[in-house]
Protein backbone atom coordinates (compact mmCIF):
# COMPACT_ATOMS: atom_id res chain seq x y z
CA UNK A 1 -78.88 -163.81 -181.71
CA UNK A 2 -75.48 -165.16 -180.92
CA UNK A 3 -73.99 -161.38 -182.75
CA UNK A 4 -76.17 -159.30 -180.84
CA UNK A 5 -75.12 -160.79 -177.36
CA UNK A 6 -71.18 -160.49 -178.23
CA UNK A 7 -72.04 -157.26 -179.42
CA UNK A 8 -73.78 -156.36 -175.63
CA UNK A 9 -70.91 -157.95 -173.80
CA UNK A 10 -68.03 -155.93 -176.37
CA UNK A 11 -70.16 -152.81 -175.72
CA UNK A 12 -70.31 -153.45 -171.55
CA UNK A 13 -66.57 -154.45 -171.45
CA UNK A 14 -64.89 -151.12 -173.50
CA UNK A 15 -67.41 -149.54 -171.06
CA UNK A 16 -66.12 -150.77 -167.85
CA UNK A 17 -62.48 -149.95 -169.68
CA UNK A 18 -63.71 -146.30 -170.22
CA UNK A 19 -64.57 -146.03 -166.38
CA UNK A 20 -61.66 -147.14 -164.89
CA UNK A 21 -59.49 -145.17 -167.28
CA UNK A 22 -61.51 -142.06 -166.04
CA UNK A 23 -61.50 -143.27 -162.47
CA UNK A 24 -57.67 -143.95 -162.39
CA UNK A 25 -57.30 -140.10 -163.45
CA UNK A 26 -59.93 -139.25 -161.19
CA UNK A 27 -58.93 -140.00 -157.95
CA UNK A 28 -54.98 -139.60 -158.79
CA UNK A 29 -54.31 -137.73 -155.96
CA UNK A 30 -50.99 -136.89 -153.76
CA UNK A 31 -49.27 -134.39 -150.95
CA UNK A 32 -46.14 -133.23 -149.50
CA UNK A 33 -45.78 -135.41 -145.78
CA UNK A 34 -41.86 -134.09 -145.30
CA UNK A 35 -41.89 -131.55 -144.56
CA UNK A 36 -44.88 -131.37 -143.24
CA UNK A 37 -47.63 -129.36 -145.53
CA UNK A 38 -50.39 -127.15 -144.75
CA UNK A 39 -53.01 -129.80 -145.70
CA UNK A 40 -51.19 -132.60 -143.79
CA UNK A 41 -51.12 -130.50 -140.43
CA UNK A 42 -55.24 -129.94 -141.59
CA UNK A 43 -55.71 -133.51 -141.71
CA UNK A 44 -53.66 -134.82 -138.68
CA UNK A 45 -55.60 -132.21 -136.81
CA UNK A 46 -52.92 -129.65 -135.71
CA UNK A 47 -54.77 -127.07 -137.09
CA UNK A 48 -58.60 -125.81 -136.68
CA UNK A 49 -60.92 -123.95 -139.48
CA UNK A 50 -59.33 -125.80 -142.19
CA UNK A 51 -62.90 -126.84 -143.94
CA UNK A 52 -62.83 -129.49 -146.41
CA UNK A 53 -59.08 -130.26 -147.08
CA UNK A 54 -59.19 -131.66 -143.55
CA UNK A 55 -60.88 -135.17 -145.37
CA UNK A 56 -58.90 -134.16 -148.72
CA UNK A 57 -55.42 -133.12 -147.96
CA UNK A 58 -54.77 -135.37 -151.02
CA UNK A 59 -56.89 -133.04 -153.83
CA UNK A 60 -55.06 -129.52 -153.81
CA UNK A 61 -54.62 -129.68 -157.66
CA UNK A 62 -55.00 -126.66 -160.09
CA UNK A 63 -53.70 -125.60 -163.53
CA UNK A 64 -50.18 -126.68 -164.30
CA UNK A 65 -47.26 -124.57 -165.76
CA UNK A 66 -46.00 -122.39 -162.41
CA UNK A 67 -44.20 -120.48 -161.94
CA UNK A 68 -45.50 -118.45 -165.65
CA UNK A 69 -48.86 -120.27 -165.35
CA UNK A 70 -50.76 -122.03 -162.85
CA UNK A 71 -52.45 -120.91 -159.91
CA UNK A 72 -53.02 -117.02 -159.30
CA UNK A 73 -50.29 -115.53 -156.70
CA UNK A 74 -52.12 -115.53 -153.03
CA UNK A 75 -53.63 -118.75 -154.26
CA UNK A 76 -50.94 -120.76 -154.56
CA UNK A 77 -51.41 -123.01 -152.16
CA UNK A 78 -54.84 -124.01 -152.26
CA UNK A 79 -54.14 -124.37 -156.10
CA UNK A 80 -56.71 -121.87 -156.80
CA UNK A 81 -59.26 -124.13 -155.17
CA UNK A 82 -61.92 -122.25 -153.69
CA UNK A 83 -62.81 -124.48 -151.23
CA UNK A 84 -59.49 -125.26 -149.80
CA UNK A 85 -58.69 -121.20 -149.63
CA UNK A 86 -57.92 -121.89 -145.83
CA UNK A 87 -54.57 -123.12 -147.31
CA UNK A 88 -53.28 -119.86 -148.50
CA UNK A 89 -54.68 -117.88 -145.43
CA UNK A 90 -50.98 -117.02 -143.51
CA UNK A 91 -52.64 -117.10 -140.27
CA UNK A 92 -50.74 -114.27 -138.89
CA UNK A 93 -47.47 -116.74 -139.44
CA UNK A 94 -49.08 -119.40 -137.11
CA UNK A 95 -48.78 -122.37 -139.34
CA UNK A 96 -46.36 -124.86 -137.29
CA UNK A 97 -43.49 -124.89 -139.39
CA UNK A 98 -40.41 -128.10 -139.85
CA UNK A 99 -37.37 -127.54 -138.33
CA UNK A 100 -34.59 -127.75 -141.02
CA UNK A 101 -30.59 -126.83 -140.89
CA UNK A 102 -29.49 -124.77 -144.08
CA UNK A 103 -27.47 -126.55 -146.48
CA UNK A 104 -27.89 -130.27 -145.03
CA UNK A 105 -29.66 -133.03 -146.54
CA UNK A 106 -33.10 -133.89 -146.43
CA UNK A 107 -35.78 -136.25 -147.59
CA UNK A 108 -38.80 -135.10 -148.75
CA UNK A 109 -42.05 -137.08 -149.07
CA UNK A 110 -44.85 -137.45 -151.07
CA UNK A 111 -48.18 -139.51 -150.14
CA UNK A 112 -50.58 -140.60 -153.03
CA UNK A 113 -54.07 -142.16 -152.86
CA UNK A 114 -53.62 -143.04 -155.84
CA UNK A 115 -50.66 -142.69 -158.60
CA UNK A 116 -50.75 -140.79 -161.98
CA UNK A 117 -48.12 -140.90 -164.04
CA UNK A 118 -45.88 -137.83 -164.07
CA UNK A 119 -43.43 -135.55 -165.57
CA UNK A 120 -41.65 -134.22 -162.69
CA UNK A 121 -41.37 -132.88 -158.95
CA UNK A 122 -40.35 -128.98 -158.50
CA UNK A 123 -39.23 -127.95 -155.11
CA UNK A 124 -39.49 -123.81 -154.43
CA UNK A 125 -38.15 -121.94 -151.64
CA UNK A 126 -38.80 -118.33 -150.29
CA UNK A 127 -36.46 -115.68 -150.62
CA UNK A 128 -34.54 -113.69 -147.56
CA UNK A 129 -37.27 -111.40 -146.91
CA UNK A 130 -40.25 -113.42 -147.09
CA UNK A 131 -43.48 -112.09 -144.65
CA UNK A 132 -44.90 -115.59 -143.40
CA UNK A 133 -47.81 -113.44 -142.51
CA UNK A 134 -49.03 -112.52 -146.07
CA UNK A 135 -50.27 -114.85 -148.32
CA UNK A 136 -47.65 -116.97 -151.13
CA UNK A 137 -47.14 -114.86 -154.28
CA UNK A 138 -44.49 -115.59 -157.07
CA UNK A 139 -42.16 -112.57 -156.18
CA UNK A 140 -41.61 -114.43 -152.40
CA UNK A 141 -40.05 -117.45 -154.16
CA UNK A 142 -36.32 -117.85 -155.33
CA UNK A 143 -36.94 -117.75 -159.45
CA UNK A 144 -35.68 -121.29 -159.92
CA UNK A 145 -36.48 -124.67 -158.08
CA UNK A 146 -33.55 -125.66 -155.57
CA UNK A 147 -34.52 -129.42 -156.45
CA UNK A 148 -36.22 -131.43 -159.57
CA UNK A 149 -36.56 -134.98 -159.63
CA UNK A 150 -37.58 -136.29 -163.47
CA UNK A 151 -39.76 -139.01 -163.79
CA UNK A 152 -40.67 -138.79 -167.35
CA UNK A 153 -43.89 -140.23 -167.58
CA UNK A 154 -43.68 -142.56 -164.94
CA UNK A 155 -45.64 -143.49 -162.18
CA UNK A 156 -44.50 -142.39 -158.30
CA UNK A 157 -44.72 -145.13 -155.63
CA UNK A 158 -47.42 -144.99 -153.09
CA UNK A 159 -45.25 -143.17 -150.87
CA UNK A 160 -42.32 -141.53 -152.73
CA UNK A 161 -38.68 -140.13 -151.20
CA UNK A 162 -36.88 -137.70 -152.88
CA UNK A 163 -33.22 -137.21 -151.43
CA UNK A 164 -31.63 -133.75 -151.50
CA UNK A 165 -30.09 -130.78 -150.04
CA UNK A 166 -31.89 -127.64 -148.17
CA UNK A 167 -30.71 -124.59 -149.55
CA UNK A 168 -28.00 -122.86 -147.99
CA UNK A 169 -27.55 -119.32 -146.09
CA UNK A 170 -31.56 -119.59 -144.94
CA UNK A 171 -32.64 -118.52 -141.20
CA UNK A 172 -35.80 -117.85 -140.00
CA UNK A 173 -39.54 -118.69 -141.09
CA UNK A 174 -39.20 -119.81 -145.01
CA UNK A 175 -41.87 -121.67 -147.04
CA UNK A 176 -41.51 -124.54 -149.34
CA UNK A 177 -43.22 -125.31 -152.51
CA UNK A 178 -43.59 -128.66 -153.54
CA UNK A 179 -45.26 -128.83 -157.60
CA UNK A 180 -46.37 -132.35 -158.54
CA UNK A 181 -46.84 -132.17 -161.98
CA UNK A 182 -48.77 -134.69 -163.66
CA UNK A 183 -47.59 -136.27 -167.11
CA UNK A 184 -50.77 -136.54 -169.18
CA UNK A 185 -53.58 -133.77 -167.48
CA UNK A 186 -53.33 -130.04 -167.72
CA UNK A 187 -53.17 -130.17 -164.05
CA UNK A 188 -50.54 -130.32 -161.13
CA UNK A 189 -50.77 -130.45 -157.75
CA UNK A 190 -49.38 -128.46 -155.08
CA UNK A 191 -48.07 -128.49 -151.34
CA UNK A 192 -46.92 -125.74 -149.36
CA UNK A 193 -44.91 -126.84 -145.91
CA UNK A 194 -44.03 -124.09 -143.70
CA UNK A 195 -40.26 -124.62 -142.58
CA UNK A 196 -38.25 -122.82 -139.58
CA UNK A 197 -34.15 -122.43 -140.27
């Protein structure tokens, strides 16, 4: 008797292990506050029609490896999430953008509901050129990330700062991508803010 009730209690406690190890992983969720994204402006109500990222600007996450993977191009920043596709919608350039100064220094944020550990932060910006009234593809973005900040596994504060410079030479309507990629999933997650130089 005594073997079959430490065997019950054994089999409830790796059980209750095994859900919080999936609901840690679950609900790891994070987005780009500074400057301010597309699904922050959604969920501080600056913008209307924005469906369900308005409760969730936290969950835009999709397939990891961008730029040669990930999301599709004109999905980028919904993360190929079909039901936050009012994120990559350009709105006829509407979008109220951040007000930045080219080449001066900057801190951008990050909010998380919850943490997950993670490999790194990417930061992309738009090349000269880019039409704020199409939706993001690949070919709109400079080919490398103007800013990386390693974390190699480890996990982000609730609210994280990363200090750096805005690119240079930039005027005009630009947008940033943030990429949030997490250390041990095959997902990322991904912010786009739209910035005026």
């Amino acid at each position: 008797m005594r073997r079959k009730i430490t065997s019950a209690v054994l089999g409830l406690g790796l059980a209750a292990v095994s859900v919080l190890a999936t609901s840690s992983t679950a609900h790891a969720h994070g987005y780009g506050t500074a400057p301010t994204s597309r699904q922050a402006h959604c969920a501080q109500g600056n913008m209307s029609d924005c469906g369900n990222i308005v409760w969730e600007p936290q969950s835009v996450e999709g397939p990891k490896g961008f730029p040669q993977a990930g999301p599709p191009d004109g999905q980028i920043c919904s993360g190929a999430n079909g039901q936050f596709s009012q994120l990559d919608e350009p709105r006829g350039g509407s979008w109220p953008a951040t007000d930045l100064t080219a080449g001066q220094g900057f801190t951008f944020s990050w909010r998380f509901t919850a943490a997950h550990r993670t490999t790194d932060f990417r930061y992309y910006i738009t090349r000269d050129g880019y039409d704020p009234t199409k939706p993001l593809t690949r070919a709109d973005l400079e080919s490398a990330p103007f800013m990386t900040v390693w974390m190699g596994g480890r996990q982000p504060n609730q609210t994280e700062n990363h200090q750096g410079s805005v690119p240079t030479g930039k005027s005009g309507k630009h947008m940033i991508l943030a990429v949030w990629d997490v250390h041990d999933t095959a997902n990322a997650f991904y912010s786009c803010a739209d910035v005026q130089f």
